[in-house]
PDB file of N, CA and C in Angstrom:
ATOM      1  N   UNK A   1      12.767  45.445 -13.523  1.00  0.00           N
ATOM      2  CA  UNK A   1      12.180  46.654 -13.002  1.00  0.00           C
ATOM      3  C   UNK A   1      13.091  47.179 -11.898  1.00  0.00           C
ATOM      4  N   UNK A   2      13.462  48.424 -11.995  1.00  0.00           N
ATOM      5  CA  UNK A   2      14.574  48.938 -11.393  1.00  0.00           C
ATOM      6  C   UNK A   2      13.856  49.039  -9.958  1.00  0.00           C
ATOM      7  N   UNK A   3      12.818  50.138  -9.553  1.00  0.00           N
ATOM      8  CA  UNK A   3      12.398  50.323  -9.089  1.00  0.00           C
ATOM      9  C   UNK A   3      10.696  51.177  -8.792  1.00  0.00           C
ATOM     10  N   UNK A   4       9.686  50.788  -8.233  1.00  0.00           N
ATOM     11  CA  UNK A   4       8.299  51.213  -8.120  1.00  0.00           C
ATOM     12  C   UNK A   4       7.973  52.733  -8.651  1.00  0.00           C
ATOM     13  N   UNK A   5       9.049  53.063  -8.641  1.00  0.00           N
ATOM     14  CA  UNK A   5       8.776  54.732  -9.092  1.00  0.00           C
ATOM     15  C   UNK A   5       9.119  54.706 -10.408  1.00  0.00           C
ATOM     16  N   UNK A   6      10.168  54.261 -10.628  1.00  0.00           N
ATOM     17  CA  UNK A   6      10.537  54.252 -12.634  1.00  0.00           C
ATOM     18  C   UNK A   6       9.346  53.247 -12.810  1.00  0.00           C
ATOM     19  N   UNK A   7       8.621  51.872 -12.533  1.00  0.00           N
ATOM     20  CA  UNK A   7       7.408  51.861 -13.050  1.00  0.00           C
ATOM     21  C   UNK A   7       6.406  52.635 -12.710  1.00  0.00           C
ATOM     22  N   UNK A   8       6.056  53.596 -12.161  1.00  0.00           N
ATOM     23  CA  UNK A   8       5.250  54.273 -12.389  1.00  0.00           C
ATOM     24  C   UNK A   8       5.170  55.009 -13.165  1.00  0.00           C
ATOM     25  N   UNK A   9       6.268  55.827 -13.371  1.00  0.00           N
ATOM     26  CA  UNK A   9       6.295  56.862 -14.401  1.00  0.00           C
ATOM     27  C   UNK A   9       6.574  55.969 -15.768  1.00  0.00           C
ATOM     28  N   UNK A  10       6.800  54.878 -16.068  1.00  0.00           N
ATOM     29  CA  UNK A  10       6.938  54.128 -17.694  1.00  0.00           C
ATOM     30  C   UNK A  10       5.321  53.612 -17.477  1.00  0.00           C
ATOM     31  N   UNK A  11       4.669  53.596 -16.899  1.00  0.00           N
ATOM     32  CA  UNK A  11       2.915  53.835 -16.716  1.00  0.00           C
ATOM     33  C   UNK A  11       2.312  54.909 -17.635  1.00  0.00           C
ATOM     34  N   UNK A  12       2.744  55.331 -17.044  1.00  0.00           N
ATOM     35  CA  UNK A  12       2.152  57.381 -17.142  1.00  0.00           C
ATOM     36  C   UNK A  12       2.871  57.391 -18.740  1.00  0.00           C
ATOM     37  N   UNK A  13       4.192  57.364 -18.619  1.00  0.00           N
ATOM     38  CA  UNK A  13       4.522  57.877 -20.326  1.00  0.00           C
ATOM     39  C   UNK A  13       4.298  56.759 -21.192  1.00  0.00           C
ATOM     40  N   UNK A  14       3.850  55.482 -21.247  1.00  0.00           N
ATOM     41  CA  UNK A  14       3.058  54.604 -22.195  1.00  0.00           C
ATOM     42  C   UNK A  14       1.616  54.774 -22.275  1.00  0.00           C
ATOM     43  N   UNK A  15       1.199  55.264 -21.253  1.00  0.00           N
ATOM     44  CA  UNK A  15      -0.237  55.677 -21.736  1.00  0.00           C
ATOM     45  C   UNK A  15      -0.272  57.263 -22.484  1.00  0.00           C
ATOM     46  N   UNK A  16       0.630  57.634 -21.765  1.00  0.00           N
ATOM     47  CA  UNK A  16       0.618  59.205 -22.662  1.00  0.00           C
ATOM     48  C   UNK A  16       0.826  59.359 -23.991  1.00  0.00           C
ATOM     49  N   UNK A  17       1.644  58.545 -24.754  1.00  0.00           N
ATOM     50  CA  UNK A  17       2.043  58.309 -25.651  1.00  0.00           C
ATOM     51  C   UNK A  17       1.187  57.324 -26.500  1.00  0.00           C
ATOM     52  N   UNK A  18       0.519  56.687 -26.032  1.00  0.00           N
ATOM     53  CA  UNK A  18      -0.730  55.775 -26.569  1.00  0.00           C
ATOM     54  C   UNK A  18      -1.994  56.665 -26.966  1.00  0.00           C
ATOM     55  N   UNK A  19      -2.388  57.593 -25.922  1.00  0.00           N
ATOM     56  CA  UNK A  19      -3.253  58.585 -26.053  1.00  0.00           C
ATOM     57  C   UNK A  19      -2.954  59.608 -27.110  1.00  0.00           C
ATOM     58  N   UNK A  20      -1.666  60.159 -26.882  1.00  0.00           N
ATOM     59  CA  UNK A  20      -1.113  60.729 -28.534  1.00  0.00           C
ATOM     60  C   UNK A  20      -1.699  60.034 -29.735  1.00  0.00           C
ATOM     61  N   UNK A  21      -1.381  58.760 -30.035  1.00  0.00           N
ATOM     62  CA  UNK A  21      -1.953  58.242 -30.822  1.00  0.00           C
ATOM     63  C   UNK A  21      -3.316  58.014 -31.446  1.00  0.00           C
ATOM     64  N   UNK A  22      -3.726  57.543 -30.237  1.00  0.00           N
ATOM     65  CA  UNK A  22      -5.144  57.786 -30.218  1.00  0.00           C
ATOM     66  C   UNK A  22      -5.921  59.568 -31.111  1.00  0.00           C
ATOM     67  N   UNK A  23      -4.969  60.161 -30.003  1.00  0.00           N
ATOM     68  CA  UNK A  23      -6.193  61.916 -30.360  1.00  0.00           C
ATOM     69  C   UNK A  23      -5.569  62.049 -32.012  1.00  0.00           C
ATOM     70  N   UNK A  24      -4.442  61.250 -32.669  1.00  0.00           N
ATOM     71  CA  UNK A  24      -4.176  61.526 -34.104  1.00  0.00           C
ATOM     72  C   UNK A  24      -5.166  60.625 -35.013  1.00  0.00           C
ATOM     73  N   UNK A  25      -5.625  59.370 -34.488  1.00  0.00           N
ATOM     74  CA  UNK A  25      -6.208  58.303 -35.077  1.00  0.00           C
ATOM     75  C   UNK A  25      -7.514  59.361 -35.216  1.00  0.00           C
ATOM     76  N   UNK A  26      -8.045  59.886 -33.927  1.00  0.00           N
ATOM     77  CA  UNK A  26      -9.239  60.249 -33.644  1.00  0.00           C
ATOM     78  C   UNK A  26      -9.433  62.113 -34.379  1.00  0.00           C
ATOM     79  N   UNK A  27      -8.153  62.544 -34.821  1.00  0.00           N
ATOM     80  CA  UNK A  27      -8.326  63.880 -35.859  1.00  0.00           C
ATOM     81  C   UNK A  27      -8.343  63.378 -37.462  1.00  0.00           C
ATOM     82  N   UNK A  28      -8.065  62.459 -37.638  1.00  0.00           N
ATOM     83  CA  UNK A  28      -7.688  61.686 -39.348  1.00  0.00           C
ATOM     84  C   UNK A  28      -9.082  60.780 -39.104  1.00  0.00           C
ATOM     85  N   UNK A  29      -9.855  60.243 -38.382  1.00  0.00           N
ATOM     86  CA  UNK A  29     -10.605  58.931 -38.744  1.00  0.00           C
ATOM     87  C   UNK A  29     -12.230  59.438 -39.225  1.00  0.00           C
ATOM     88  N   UNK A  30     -12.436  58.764 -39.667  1.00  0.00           N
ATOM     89  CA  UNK A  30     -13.785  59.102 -40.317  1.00  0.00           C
ATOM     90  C   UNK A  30     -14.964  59.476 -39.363  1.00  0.00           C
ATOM     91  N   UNK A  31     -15.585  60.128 -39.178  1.00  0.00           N
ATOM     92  CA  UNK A  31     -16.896  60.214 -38.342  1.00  0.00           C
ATOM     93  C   UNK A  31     -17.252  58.612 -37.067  1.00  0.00           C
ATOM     94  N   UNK A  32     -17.253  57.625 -37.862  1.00  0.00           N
ATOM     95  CA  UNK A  32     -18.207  56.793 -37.483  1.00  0.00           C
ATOM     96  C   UNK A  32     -16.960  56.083 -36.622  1.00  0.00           C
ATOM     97  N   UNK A  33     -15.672  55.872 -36.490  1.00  0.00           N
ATOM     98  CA  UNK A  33     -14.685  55.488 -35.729  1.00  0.00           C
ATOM     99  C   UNK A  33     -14.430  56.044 -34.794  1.00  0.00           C
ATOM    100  N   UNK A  34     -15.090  57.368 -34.718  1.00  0.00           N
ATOM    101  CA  UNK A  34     -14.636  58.358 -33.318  1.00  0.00           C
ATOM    102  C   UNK A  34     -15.279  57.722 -32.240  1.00  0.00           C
ATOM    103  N   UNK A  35     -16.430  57.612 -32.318  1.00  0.00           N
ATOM    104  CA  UNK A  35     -16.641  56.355 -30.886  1.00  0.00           C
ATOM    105  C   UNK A  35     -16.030  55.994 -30.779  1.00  0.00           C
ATOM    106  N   UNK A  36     -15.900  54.728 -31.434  1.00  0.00           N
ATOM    107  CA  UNK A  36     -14.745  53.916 -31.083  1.00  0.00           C
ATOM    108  C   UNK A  36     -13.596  54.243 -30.286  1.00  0.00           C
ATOM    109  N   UNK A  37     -12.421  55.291 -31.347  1.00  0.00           N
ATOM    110  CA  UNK A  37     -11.727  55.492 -30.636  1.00  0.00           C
ATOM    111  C   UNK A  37     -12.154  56.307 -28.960  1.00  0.00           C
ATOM    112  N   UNK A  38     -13.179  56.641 -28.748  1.00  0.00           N
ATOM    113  CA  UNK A  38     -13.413  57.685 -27.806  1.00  0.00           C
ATOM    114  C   UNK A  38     -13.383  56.409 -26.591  1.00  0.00           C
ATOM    115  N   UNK A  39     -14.110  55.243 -27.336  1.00  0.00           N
ATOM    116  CA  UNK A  39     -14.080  54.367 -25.926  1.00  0.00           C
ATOM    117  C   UNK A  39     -12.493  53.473 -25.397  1.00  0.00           C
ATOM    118  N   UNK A  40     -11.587  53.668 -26.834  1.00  0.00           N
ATOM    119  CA  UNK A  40     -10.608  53.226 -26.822  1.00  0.00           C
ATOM    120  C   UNK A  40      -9.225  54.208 -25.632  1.00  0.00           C
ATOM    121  N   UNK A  41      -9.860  55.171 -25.784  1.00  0.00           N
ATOM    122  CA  UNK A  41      -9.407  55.880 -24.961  1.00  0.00           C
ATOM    123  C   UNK A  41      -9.799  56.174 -23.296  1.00  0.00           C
ATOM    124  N   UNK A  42     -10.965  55.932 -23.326  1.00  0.00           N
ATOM    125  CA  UNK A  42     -11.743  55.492 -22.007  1.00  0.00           C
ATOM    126  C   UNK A  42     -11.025  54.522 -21.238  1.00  0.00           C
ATOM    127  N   UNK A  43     -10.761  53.528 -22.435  1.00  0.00           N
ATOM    128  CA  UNK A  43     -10.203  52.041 -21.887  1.00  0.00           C
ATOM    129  C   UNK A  43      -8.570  52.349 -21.301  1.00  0.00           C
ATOM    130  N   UNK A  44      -7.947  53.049 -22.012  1.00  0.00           N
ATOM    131  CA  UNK A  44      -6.634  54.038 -21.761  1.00  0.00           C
ATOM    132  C   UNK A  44      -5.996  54.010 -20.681  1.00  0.00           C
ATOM    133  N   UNK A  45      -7.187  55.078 -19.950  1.00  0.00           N
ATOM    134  CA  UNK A  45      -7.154  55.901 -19.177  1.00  0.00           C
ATOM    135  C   UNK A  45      -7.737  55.115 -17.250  1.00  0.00           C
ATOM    136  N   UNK A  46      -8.650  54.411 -17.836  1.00  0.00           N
ATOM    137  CA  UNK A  46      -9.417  53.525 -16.759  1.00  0.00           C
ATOM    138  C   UNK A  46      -7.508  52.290 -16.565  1.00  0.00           C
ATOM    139  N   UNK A  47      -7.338  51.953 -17.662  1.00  0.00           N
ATOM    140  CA  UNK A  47      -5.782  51.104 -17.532  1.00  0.00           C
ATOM    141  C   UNK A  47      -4.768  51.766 -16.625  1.00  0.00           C
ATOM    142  N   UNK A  48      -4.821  52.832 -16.680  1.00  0.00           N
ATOM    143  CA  UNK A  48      -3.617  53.741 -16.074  1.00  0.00           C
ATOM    144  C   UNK A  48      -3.942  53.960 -14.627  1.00  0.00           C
ATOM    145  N   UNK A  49      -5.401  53.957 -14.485  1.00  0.00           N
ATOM    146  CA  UNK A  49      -5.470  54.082 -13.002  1.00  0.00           C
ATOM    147  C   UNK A  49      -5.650  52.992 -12.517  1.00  0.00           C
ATOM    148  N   UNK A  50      -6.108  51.717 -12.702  1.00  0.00           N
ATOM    149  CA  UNK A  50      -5.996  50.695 -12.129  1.00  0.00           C
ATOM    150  C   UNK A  50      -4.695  50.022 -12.101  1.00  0.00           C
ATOM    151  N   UNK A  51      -3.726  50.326 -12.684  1.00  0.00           N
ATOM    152  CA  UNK A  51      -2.628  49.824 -12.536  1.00  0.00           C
ATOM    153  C   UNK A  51      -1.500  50.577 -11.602  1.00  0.00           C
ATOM    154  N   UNK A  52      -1.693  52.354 -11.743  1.00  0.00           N
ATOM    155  CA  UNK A  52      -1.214  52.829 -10.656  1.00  0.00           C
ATOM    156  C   UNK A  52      -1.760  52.433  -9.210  1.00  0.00           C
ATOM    157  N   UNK A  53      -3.178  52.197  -9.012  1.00  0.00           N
ATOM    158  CA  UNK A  53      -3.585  51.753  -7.595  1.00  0.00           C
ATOM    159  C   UNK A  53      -2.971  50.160  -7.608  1.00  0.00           C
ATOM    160  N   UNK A  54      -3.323  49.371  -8.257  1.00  0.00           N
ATOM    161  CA  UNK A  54      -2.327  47.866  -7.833  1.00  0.00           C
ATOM    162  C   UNK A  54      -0.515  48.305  -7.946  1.00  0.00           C
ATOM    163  N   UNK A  55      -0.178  49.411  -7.584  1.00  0.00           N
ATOM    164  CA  UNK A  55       1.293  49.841  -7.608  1.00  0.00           C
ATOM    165  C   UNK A  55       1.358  50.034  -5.857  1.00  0.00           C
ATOM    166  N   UNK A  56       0.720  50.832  -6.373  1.00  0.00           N
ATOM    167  CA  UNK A  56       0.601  51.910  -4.686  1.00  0.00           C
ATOM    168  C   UNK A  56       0.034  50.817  -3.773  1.00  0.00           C
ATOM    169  N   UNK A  57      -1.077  49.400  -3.833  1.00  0.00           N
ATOM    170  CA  UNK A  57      -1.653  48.854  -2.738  1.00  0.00           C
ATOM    171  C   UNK A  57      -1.974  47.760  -3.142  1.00  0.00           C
ATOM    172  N   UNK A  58      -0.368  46.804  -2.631  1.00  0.00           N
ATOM    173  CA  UNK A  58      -0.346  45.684  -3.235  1.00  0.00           C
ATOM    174  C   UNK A  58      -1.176  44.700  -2.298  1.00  0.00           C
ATOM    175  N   UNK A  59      -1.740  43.821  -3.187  1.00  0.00           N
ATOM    176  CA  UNK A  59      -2.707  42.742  -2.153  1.00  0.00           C
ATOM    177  C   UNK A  59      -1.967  41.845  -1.248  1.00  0.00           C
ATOM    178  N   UNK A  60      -2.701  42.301  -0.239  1.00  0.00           N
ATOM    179  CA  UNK A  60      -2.228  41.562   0.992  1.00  0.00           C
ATOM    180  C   UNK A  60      -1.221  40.327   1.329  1.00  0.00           C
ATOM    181  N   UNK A  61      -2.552  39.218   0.307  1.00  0.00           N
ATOM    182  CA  UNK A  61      -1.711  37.662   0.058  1.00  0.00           C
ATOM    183  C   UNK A  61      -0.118  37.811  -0.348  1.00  0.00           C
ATOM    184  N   UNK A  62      -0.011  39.071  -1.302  1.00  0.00           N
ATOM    185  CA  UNK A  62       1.371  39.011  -1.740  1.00  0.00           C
ATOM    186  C   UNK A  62       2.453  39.702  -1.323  1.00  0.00           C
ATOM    187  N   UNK A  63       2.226  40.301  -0.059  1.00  0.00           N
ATOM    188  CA  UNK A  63       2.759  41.400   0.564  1.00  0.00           C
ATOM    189  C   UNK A  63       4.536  40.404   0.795  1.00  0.00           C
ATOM    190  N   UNK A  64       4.326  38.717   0.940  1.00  0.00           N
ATOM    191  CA  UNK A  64       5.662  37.956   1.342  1.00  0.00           C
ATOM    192  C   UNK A  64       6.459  38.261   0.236  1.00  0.00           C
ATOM    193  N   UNK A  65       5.611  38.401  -1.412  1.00  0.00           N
ATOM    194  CA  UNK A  65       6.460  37.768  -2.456  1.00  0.00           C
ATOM    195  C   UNK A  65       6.276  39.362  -3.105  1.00  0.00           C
ATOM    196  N   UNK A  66       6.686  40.002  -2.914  1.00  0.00           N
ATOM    197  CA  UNK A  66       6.968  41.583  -3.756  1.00  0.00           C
ATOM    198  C   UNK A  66       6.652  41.324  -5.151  1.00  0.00           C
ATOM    199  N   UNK A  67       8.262  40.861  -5.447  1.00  0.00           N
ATOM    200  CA  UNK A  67       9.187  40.977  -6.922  1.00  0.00           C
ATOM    201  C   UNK A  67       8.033  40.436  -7.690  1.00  0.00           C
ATOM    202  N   UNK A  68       7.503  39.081  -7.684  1.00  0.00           N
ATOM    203  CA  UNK A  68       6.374  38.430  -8.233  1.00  0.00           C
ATOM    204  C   UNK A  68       5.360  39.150  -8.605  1.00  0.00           C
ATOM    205  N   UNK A  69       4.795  39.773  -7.725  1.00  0.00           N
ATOM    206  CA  UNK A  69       3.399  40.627  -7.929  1.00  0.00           C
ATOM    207  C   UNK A  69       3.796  41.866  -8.812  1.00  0.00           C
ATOM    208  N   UNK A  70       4.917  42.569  -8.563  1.00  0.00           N
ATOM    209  CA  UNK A  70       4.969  43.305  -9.253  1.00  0.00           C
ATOM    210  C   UNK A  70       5.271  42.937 -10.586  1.00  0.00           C
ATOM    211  N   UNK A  71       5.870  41.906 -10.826  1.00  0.00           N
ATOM    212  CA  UNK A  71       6.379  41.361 -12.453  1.00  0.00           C
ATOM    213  C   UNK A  71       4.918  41.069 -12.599  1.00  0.00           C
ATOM    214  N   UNK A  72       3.900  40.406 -12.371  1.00  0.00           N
ATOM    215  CA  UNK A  72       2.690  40.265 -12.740  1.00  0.00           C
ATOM    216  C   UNK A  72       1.816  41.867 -13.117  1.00  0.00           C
ATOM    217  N   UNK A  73       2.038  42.138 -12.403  1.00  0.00           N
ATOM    218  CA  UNK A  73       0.980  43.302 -12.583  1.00  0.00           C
ATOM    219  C   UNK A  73       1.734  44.260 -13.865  1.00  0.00           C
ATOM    220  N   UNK A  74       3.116  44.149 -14.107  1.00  0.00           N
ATOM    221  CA  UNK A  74       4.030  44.604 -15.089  1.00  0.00           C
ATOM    222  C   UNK A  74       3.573  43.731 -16.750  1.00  0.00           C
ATOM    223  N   UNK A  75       3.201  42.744 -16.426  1.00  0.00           N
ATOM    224  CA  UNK A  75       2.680  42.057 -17.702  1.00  0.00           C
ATOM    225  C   UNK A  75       1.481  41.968 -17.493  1.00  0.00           C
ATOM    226  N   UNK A  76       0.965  42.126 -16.973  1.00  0.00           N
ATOM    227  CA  UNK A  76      -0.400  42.166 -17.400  1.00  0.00           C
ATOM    228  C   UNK A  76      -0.807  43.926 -17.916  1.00  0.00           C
ATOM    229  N   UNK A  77       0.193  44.843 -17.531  1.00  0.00           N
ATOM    230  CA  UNK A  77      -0.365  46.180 -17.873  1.00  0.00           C
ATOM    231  C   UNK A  77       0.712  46.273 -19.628  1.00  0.00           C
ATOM    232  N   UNK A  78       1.237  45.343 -19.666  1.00  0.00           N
ATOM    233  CA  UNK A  78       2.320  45.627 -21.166  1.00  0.00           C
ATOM    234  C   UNK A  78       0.923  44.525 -21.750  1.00  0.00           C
ATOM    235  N   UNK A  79       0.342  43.726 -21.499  1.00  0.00           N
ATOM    236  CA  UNK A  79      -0.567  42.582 -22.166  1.00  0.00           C
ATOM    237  C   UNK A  79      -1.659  44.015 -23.097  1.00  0.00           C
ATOM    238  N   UNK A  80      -2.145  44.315 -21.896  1.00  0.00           N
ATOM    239  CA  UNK A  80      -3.294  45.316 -22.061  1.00  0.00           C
ATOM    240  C   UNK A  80      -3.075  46.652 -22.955  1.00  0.00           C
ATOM    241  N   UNK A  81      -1.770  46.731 -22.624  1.00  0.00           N
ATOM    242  CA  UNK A  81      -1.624  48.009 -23.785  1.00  0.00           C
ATOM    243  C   UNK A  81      -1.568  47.543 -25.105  1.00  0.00           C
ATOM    244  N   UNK A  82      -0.800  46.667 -25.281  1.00  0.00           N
ATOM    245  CA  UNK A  82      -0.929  45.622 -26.669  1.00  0.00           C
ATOM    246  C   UNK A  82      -2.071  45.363 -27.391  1.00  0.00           C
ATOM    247  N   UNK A  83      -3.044  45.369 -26.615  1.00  0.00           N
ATOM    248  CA  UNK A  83      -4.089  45.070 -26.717  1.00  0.00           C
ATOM    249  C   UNK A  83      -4.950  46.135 -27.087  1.00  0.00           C
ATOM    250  N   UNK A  84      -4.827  46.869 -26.531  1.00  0.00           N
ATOM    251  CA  UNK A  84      -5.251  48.643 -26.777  1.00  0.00           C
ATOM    252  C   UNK A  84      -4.966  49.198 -28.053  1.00  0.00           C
ATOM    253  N   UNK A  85      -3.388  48.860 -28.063  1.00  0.00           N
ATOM    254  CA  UNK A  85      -3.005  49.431 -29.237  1.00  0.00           C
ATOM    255  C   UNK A  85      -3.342  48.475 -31.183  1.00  0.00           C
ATOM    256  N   UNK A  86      -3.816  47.100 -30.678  1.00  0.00           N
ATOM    257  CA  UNK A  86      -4.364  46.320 -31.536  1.00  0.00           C
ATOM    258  C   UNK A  86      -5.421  46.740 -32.042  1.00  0.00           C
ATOM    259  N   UNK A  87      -6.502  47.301 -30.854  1.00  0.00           N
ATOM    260  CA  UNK A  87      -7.995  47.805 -30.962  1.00  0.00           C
ATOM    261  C   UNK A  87      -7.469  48.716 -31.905  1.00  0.00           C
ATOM    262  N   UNK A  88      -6.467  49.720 -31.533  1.00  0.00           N
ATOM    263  CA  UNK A  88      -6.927  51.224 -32.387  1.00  0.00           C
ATOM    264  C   UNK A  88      -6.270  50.975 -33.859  1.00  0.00           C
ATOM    265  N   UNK A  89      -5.352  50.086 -33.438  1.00  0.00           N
ATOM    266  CA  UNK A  89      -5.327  50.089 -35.484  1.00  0.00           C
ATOM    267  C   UNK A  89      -6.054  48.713 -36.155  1.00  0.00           C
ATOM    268  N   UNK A  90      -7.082  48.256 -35.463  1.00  0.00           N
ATOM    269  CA  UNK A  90      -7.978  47.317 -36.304  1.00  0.00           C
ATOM    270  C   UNK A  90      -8.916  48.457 -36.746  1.00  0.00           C
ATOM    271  N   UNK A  91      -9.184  49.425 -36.243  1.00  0.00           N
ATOM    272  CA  UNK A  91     -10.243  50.230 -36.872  1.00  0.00           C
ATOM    273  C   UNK A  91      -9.667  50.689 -38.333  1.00  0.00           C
ATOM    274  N   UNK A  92     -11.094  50.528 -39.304  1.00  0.00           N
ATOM    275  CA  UNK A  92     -10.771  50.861 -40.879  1.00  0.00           C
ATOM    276  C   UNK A  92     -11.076  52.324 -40.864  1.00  0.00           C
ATOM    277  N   UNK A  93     -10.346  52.852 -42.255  1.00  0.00           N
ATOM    278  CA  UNK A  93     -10.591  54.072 -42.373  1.00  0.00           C
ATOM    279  C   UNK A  93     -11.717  54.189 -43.552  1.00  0.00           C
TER     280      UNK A  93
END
C-alpha cells in the first residue's frame, strides 16, 4: 500500500465497480432476487463506509504499529468484497 489516500480511493473504485455489477445483476434478475440483490448492495455500501472511517480513525491501541493495522483493515475489506461478490453470483436466475 503506497499510501492512505491511493487506499482510499481503490475503496471507493472497488465498491463502485461492484455496485455496477450489482445494478446489472439487479436489471437481468428475476423478480424474486431483487431483494436480495437490494440487500447485497446495502451490504456494499455499509462496507465502504466502515472501512473509510477505520482509514480516517485508526484505533488507538494501534496508533504504535501503523503499517499492521492498515494491512489488516486492507484484508479484511478485500476478504469482504470477495465475499460480496460470492453472494451476488450464488444467486440463481
Amino acid at each position: 500500500m503506497a499510501n492512505i489516500r491511493d487506499f482510499k480511493m481503490d475503496v471507493k473504485q472497488m465498491v463502485k465497480l461492484f455496485m455496477q455489477e450489482c445494478y446489472a445483476q439487479l436489471a437481468y434478475s428475476p423478480p424474486l432476487n431483487q431483494e436480495n440483490v437490494l440487500d447485497i448492495i446495502s451490504d456494499a455500501m455499509e462496507l465502504e463506509t466502515d472501512t473509510i472511517k477505520k482509514i480516517n480513525t485508526p484505533e488507538p491501541e494501534s496508533k504504535n504499529n501503523l503499517k499492521h493495522y492498515y494491512k489488516a483493515v486492507s484484508n479484511d475489506f478485500y476478504d469482504k468484497i470477495v465475499e460480496l461478490t460470492e453472494r451476488l453470483n450464488s444467486l440463481s436466475y
